[in-house]
Structure formats: structure tokens, C-alpha cells
N, C-alpha and C. Protein backbone atom coordinates (compact mmCIF):
# COMPACT_ATOMS: atom_id res chain seq x y z
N UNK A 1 -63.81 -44.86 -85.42
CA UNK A 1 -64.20 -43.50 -85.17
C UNK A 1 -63.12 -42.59 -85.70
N UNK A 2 -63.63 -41.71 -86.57
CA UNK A 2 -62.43 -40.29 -86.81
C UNK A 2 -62.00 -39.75 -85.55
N UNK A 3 -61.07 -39.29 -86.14
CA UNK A 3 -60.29 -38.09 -85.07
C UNK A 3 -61.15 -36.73 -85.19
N UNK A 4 -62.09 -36.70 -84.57
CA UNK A 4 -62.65 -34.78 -84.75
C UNK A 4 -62.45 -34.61 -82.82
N UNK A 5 -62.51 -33.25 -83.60
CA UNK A 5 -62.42 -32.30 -82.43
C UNK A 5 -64.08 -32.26 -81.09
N UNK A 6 -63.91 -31.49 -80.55
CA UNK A 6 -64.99 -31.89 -80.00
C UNK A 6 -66.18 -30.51 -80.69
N UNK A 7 -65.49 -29.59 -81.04
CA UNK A 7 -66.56 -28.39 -81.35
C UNK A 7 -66.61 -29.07 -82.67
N UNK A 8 -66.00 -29.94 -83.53
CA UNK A 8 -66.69 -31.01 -84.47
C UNK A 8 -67.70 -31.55 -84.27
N UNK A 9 -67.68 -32.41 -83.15
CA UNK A 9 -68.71 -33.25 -82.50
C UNK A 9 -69.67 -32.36 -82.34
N UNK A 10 -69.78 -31.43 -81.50
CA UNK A 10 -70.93 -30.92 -81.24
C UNK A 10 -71.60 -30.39 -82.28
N UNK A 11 -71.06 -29.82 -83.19
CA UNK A 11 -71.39 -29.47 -84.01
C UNK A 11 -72.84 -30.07 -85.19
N UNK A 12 -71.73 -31.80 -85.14
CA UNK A 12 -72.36 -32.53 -85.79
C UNK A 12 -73.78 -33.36 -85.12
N UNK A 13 -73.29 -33.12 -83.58
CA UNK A 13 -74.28 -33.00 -82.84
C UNK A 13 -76.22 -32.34 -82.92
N UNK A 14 -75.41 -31.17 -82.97
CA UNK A 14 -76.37 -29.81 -83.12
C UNK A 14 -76.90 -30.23 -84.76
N UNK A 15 -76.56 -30.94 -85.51
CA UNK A 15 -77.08 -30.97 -86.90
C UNK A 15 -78.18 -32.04 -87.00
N UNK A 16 -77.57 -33.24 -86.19
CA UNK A 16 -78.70 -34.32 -85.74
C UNK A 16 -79.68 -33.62 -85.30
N UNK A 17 -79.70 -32.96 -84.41
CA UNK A 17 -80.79 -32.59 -83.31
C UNK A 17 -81.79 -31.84 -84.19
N UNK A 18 -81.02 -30.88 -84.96
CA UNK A 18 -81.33 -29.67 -85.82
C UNK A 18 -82.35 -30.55 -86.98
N UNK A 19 -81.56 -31.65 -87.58
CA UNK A 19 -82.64 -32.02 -88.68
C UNK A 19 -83.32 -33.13 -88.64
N UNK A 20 -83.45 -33.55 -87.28
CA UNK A 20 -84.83 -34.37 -86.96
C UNK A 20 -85.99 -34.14 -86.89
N UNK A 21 -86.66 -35.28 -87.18
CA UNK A 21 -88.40 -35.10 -87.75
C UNK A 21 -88.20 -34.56 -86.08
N UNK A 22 -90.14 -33.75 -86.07
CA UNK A 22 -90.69 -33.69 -84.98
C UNK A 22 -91.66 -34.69 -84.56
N UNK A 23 -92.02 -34.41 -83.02
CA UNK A 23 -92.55 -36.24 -82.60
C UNK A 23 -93.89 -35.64 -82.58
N UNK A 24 -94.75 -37.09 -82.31
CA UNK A 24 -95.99 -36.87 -81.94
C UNK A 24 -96.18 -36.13 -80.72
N UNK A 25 -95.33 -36.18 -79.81
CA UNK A 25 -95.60 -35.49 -78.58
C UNK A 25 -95.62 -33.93 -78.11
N UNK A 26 -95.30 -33.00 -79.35
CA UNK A 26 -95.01 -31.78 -79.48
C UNK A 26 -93.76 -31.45 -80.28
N UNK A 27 -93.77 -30.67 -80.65
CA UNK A 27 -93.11 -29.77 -81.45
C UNK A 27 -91.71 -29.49 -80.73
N UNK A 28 -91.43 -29.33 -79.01
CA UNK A 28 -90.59 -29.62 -78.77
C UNK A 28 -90.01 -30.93 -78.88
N UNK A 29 -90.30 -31.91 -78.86
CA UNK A 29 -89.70 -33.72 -79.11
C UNK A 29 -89.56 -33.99 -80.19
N UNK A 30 -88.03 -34.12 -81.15
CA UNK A 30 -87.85 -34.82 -81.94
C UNK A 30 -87.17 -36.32 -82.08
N UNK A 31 -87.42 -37.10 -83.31
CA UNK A 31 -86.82 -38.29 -82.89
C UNK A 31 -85.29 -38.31 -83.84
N UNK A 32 -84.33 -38.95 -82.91
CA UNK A 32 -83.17 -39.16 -83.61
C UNK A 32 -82.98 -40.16 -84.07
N UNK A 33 -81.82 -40.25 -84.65
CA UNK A 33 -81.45 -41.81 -84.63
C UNK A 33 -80.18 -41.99 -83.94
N UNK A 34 -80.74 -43.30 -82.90
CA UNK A 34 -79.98 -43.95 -81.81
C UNK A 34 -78.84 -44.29 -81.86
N UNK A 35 -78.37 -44.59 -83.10
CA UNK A 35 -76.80 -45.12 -83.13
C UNK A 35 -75.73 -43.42 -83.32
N UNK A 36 -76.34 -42.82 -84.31
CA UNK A 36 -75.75 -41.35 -84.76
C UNK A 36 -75.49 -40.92 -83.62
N UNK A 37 -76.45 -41.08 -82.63
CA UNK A 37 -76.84 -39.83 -81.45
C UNK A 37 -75.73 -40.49 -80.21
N UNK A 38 -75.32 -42.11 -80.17
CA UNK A 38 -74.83 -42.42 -79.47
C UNK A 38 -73.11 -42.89 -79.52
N UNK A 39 -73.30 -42.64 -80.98
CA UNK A 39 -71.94 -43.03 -81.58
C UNK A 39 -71.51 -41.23 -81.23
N UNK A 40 -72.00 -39.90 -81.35
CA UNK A 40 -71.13 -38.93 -81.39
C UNK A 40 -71.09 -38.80 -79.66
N UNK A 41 -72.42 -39.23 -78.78
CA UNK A 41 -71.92 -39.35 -77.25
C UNK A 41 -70.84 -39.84 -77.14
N UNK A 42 -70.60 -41.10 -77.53
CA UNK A 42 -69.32 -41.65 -77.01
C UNK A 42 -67.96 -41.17 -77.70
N UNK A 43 -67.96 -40.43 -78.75
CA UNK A 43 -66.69 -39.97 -79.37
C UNK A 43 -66.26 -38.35 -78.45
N UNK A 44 -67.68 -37.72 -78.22
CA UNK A 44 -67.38 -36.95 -76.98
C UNK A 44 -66.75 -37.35 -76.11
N UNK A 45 -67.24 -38.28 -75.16
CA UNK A 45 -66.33 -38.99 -73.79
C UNK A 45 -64.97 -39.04 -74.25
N UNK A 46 -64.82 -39.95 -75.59
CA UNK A 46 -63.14 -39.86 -75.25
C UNK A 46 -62.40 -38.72 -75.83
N UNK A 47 -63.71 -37.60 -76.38
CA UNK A 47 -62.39 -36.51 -77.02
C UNK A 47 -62.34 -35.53 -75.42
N UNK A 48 -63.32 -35.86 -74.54
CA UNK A 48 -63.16 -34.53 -73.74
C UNK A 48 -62.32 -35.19 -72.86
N UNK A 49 -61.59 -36.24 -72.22
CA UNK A 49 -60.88 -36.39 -71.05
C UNK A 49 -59.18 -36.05 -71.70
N UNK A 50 -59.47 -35.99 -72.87
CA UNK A 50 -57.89 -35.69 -73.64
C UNK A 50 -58.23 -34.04 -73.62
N UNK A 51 -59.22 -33.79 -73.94
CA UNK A 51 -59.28 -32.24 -74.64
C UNK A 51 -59.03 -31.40 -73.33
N UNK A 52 -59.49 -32.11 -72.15
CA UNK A 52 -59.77 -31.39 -70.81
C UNK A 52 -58.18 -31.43 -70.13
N UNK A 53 -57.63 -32.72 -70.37
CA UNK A 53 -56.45 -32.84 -69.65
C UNK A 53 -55.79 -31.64 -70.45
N UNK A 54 -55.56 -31.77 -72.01
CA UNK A 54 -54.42 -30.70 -72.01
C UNK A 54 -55.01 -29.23 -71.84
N UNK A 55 -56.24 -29.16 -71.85
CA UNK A 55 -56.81 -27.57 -71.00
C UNK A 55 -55.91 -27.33 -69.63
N UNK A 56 -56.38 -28.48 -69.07
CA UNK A 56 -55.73 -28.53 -67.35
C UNK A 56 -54.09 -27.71 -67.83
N UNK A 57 -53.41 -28.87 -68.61
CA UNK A 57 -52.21 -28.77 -68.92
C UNK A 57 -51.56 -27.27 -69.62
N UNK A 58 -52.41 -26.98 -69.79
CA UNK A 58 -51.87 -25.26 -70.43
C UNK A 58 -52.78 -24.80 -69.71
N UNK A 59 -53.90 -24.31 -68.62
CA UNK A 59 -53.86 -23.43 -67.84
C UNK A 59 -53.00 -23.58 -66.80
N UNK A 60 -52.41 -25.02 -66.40
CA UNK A 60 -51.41 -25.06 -65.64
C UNK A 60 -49.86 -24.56 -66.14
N UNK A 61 -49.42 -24.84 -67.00
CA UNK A 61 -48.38 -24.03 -67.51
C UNK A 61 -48.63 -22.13 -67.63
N UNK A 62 -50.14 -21.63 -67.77
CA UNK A 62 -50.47 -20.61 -67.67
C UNK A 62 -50.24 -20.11 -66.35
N UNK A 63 -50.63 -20.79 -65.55
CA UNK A 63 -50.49 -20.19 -64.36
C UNK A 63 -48.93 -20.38 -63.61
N UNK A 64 -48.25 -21.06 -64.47
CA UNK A 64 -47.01 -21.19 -63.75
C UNK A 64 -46.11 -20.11 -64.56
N UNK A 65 -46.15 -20.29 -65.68
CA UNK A 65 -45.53 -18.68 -66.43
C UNK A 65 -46.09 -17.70 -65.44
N UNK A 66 -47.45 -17.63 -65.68
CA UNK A 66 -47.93 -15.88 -64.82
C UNK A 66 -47.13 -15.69 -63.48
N UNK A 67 -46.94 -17.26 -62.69
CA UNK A 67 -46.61 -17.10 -61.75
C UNK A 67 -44.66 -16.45 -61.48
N UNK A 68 -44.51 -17.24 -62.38
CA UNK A 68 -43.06 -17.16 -62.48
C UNK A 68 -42.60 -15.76 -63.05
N UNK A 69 -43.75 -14.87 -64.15
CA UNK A 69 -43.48 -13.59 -64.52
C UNK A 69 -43.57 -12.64 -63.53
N UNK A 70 -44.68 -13.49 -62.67
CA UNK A 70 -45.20 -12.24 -61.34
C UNK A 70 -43.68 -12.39 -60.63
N UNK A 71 -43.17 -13.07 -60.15
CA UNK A 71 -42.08 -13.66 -59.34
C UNK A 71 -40.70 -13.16 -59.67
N UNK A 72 -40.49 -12.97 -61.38
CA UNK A 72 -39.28 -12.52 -62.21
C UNK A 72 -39.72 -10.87 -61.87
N UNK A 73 -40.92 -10.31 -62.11
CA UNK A 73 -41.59 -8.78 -62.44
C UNK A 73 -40.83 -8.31 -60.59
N UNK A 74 -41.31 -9.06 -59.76
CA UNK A 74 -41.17 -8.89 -58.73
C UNK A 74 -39.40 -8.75 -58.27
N UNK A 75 -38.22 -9.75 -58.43
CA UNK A 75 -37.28 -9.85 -58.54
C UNK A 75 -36.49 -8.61 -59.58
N UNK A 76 -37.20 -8.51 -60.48
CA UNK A 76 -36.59 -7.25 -61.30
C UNK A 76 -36.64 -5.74 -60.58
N UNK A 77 -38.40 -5.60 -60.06
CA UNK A 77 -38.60 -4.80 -59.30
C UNK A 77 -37.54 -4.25 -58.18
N UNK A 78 -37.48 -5.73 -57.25
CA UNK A 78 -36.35 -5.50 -56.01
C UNK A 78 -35.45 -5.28 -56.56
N UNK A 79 -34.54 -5.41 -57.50
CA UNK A 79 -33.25 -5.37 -58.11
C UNK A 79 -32.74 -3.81 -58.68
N UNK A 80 -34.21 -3.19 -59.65
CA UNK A 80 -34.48 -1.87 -59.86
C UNK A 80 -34.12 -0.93 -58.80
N UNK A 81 -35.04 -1.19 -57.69
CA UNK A 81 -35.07 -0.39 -56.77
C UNK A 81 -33.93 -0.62 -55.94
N UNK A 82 -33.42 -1.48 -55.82
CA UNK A 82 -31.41 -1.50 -55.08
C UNK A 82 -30.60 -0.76 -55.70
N UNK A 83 -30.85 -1.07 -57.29
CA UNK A 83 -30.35 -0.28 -58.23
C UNK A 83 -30.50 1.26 -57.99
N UNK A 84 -31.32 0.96 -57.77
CA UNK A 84 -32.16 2.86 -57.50
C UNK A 84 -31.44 3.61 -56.85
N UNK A 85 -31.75 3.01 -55.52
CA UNK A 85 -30.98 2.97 -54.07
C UNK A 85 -29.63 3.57 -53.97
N UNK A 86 -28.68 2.35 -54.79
CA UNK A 86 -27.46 2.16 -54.45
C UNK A 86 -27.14 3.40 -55.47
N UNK A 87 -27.92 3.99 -56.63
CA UNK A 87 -27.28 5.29 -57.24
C UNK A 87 -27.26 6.49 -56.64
N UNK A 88 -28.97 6.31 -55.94
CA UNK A 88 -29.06 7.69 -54.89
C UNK A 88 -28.08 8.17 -54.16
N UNK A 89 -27.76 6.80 -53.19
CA UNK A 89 -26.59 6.38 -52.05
C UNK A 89 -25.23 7.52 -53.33
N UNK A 90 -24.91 6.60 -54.16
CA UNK A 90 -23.69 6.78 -54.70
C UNK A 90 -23.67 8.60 -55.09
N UNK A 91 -25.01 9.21 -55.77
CA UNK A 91 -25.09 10.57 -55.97
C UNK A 91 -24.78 11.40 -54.51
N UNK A 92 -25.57 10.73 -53.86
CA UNK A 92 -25.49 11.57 -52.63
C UNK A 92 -24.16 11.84 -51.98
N UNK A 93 -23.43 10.66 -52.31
CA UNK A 93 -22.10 10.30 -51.46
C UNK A 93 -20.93 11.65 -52.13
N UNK A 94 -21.16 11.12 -53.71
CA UNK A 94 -20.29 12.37 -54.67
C UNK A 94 -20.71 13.59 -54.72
N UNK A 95 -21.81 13.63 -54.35
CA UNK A 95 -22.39 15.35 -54.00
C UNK A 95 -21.87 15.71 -52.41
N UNK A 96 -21.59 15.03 -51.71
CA UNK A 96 -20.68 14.96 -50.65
C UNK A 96 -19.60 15.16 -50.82
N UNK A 97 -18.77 14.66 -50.96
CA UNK A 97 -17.58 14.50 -51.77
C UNK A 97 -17.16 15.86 -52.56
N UNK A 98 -18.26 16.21 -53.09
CA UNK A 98 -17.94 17.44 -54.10
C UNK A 98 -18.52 18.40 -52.96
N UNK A 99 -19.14 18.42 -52.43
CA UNK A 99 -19.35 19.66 -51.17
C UNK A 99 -17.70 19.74 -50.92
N UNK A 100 -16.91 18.71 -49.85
CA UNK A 100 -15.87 18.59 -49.18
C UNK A 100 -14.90 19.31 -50.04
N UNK A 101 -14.84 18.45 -51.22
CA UNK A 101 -13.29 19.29 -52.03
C UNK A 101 -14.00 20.20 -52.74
N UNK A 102 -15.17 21.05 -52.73
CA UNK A 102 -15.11 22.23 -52.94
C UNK A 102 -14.57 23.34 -51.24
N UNK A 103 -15.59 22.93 -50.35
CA UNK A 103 -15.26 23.19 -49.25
C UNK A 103 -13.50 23.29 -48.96
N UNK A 104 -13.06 21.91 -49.46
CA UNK A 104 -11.12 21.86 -48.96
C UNK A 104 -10.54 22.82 -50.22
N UNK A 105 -11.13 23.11 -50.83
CA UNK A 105 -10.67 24.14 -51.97
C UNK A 105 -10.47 25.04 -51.74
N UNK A 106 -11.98 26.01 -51.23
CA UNK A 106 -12.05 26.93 -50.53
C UNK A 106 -11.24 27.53 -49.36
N UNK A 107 -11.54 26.46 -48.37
CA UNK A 107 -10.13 26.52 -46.68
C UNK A 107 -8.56 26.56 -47.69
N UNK A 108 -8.19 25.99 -48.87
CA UNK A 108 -6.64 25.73 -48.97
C UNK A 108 -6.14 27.27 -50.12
N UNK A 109 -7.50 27.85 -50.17
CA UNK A 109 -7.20 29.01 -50.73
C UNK A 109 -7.30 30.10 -49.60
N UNK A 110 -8.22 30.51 -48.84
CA UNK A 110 -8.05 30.91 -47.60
C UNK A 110 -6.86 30.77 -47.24
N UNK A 111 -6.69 29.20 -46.70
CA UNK A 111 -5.29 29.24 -46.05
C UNK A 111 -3.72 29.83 -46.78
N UNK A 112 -3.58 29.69 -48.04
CA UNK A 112 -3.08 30.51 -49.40
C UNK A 112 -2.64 32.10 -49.00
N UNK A 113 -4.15 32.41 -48.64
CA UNK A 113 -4.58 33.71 -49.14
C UNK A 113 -3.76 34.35 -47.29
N UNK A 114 -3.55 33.37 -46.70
CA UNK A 114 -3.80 33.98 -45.32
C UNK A 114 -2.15 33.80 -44.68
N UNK A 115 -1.74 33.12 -45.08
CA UNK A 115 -0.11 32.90 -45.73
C UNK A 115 0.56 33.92 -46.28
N UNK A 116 -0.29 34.26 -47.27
CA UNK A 116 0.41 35.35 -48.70
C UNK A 116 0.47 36.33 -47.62
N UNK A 117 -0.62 36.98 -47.01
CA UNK A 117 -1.04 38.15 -46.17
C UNK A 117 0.25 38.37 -44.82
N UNK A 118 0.25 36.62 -44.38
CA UNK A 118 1.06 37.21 -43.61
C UNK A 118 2.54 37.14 -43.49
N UNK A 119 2.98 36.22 -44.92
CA UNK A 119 4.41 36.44 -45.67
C UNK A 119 4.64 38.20 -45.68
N UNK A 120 3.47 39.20 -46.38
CA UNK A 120 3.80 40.58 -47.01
C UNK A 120 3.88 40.92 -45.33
N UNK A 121 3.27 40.70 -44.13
CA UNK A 121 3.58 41.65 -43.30
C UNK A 121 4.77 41.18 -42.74
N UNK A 122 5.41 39.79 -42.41
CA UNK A 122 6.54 39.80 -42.26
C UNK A 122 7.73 40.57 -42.74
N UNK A 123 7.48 40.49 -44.20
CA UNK A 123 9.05 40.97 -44.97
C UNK A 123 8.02 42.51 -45.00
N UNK A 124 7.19 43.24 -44.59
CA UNK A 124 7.12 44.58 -44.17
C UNK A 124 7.87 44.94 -43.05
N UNK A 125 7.40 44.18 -41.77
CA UNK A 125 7.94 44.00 -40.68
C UNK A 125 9.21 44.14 -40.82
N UNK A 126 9.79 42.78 -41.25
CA UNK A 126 11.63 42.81 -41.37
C UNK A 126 12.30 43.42 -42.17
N UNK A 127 11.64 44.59 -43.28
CA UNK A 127 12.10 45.55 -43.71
C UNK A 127 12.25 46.72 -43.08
N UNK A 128 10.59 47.05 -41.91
CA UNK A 128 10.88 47.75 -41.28
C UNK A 128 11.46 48.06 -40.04
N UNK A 129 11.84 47.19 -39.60
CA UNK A 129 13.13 46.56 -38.56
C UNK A 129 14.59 46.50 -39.20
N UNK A 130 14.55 45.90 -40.47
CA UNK A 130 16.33 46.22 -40.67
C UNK A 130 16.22 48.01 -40.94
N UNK A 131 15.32 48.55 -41.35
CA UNK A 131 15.69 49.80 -41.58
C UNK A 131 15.53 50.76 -40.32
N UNK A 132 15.06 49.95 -39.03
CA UNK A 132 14.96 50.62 -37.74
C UNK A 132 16.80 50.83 -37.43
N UNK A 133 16.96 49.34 -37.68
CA UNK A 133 18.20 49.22 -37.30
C UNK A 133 19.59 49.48 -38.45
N UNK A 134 19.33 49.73 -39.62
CA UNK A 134 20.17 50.81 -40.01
C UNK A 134 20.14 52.49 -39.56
N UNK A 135 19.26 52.83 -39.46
CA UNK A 135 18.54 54.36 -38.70
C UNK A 135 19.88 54.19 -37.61
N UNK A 136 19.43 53.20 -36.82
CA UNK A 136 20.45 53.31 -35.33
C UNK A 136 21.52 52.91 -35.65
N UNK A 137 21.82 52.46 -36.58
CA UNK A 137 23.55 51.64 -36.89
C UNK A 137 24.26 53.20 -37.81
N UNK A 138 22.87 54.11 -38.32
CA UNK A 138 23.49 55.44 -39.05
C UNK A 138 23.72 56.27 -38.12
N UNK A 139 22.91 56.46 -36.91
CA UNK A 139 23.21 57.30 -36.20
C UNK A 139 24.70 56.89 -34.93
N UNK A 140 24.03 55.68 -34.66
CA UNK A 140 25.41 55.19 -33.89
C UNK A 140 26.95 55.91 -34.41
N UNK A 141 26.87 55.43 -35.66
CA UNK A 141 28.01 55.59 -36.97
C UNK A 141 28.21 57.29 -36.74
N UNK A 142 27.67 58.02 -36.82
CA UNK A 142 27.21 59.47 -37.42
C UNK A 142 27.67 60.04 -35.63
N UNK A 143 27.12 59.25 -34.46
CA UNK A 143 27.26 60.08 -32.93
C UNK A 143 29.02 59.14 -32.67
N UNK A 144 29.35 58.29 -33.48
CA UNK A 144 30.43 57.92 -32.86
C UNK A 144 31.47 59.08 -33.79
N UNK A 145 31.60 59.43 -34.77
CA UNK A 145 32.42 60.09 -35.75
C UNK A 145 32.09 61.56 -35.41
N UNK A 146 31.02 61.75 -35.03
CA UNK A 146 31.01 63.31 -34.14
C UNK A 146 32.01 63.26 -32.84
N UNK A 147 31.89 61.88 -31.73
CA UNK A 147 32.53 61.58 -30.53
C UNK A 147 33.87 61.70 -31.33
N UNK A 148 34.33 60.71 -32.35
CA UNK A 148 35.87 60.99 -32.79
C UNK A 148 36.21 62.18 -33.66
N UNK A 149 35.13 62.86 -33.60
CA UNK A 149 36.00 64.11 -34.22
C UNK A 149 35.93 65.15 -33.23
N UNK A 150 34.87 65.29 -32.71
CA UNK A 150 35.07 66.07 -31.29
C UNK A 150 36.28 66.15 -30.27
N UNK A 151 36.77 64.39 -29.93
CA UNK A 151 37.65 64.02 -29.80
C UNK A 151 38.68 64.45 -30.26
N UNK A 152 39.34 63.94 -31.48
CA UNK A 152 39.88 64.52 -32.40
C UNK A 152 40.44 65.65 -32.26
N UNK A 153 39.39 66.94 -32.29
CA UNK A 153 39.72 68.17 -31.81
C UNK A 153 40.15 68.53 -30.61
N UNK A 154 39.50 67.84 -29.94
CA UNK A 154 40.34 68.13 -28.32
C UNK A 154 41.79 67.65 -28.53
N UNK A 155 41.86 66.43 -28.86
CA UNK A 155 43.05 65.83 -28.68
C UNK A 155 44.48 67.10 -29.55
N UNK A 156 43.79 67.50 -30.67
CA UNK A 156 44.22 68.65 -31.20
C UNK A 156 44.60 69.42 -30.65
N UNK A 157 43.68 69.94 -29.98
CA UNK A 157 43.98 71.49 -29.11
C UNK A 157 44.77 71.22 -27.75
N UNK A 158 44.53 69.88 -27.68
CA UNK A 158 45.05 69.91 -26.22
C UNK A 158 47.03 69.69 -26.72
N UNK A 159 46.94 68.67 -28.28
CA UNK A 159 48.41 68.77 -28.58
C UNK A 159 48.79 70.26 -29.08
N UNK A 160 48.29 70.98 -29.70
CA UNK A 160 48.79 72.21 -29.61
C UNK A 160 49.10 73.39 -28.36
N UNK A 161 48.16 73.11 -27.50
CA UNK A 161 48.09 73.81 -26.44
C UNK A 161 50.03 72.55 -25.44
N UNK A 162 49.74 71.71 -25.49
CA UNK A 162 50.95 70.93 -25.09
C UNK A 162 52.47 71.15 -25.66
N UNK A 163 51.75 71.48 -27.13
CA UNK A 163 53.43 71.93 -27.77
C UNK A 163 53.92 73.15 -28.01
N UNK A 164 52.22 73.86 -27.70
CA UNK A 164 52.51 75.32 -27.06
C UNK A 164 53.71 75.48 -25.93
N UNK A 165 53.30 74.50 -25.17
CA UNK A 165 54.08 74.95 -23.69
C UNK A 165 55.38 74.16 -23.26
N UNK A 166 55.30 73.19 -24.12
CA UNK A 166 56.55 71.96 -24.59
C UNK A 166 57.57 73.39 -25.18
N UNK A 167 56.98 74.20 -26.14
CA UNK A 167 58.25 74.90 -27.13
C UNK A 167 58.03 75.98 -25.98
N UNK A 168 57.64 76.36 -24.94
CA UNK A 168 57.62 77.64 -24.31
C UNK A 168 58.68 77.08 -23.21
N UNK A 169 58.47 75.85 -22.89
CA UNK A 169 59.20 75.58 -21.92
C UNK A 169 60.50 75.47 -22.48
N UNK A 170 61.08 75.12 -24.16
CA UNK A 170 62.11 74.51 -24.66
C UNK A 170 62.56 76.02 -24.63
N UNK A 171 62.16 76.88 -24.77
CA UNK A 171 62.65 78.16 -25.21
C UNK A 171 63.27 79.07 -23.60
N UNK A 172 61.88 78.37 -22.81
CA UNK A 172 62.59 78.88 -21.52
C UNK A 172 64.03 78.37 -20.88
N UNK A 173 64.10 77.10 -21.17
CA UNK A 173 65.07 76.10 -20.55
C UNK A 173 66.20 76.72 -21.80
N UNK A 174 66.10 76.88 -23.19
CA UNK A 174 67.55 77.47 -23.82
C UNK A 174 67.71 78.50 -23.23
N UNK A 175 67.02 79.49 -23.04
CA UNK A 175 67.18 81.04 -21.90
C UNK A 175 67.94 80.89 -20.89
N UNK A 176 67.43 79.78 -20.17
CA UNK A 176 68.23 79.52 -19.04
C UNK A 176 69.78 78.81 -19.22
N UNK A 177 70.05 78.36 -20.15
CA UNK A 177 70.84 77.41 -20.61
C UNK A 177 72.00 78.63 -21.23
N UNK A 178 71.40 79.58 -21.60
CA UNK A 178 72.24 80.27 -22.68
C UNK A 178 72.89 81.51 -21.34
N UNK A 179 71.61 81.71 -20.17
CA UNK A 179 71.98 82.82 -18.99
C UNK A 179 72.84 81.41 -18.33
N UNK A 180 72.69 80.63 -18.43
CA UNK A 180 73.84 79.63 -17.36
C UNK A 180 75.18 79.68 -17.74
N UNK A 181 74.99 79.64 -19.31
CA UNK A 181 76.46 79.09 -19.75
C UNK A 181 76.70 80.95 -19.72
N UNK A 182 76.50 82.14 -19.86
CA UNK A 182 76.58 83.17 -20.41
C UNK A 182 77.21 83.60 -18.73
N UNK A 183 76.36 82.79 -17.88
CA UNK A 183 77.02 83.26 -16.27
C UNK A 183 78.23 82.51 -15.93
N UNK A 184 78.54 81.82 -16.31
CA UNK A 184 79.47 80.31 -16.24
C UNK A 184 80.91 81.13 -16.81
């Protein structure tokens, strides 16, 4: 027996059938011949338990790819979407992040700004405090040098008025000195 296929066989099948006389019994009944008709039966039988197994055999590999693509499609899927996930997570986190150190930006300029503000009123302050207290260290200065010259003047008048009466008395006491010895 050749090696044919089976859509061979049938084929050659369908040609028997096709160019047989018709029978006495009607127009549907033709006659074949018995060996042709039984020699391509039996080359059927053994092409279809081979032809069928490797059918079996590649819809079974068919269905184990599909299965295994559904299974990989599926695994990629979960993996995508972690992926997904874990970027959202990560955007969200640095949009956080960037809130905060804009936020700590903001407070460390404030705090800057609130510093600067109250550095200028200090050295206002302690400008206007050392100059309180030069005011009183000028006047102190200014009421003590009036006290020592006021002073001063008294002490003046009172030594003139003293050496007024120091030379009145020196003049009285030679008077007397000059009528003592002049009585003497």
C-alpha cells in the first residue's frame, strides 16, 4: 500500500463511487469493485488512527500553548498592574514629598523672613536704647558740669568773699599791730 493521505483516499474514494456503472436496482445503486473499494477501506483505517492521533497531538499542544499564553497573558497582566501600582504608590509618595519640601521651603522662608523682622527690631530697639542712654549719660554729663560749675562759682565767691575778710582781717590785725607797737 502507498503512503497517501487520507483526503487522498477519500478522494480516490469519491472517484470509485463517482465512476461506477449504475445497478439494476435504481439509479441510486452502483456497482463497485470489491477489492478497490476494500483495499482504500482498509488504507483508511490505518491512515486515520495515525492521522487522528497526531490531530489529538496538536490540539493538545494547542490547548496547552493557549493555556499557558492565557496563564503567561494573565501573569504579565498581574505584574503590569503591580507595576502600575507600585508607580502610582511611588508618584504619589514624590508628589508628597514635593508638597513637604515645598511646604518646608515655604515655613524656612517664613521662618527667614520672621528672623530678619525681628533681627531689624532688635538693633532698632538697641539703637534706641543706647541712644536713650546716651540722652541720660548727656544730660547726666551736662547736670553734673552745671552742679560743678555752679559749684565752682560758689566755691569762688565764697573764696573771694573769705579772702575778702582773710585781707580785712590781715589789715585789721596790722592796724592793731602798728596802734600796739605805736602805743608800746
Amino acid at each position: 500500500m502507498e503512503n497517501k493521505t487520507i483526503d487522498e483516499l477519500l478522494q480516490s474514494l469519491v472517484a470509485l463511487v463517482g465512476d461506477a456503472r449504475g445497478s439494476l436496482f435504481g439509479q441510486e445503486k452502483v456497482l463497485v469493485d470489491r477489492e478497490q473499494l476494500l483495499y482504500l477501506v482498509d488504507a483508511l483505517q490505518q491512515q486515520l488512527p495515525a492521522e487522528i492521533n497526531e490531530a489529538k497531538t496538536i490540539v493538545e499542544n494547542s490547548n496547552a500553548l493557549r493555556n499557558n499564553a492565557k496563564q503567561d497573558a494573565a501573569d504579565i497582566r498581574r505584574e503590569a498592574n503591580q507595576v502600575l501600582k507600585d508607580a502610582q504608590e511611588r508618584a504619589a509618595s514624590l508628589i508628597e514629598e514635593t508638597k513637604i519640601v515645598a511646604f518646608a521651603k515655604e515655613r524656612q522662608q517664613e521662618i527667614l523672613d520672621e528672623a530678619e523682622e525681628q533681627r531689624a527690631k532688635l538693633i532698632a530697639g538697641a539703637i534706641q536704647y543706647a541712644d536713650r542712654i546716651l540722652e541720660d549719660a548727656q544730660k547726666t554729663v551736662e547736670n553734673t558740669m552745671e552742679a560743678l560749675k555752679s559749684g565752682f562759682t560758689v566755691l569762688q565767691e565764697q573764696a573771694k568773699t573769705q579772702l575778702t575778710a582773710s585781707e580785712k582781717e590781715l589789715s585789721d590785725t596790722r592796724k592793731a599791730m602798728k596802734s600796739a607797737s605805736a602805743d608800746a
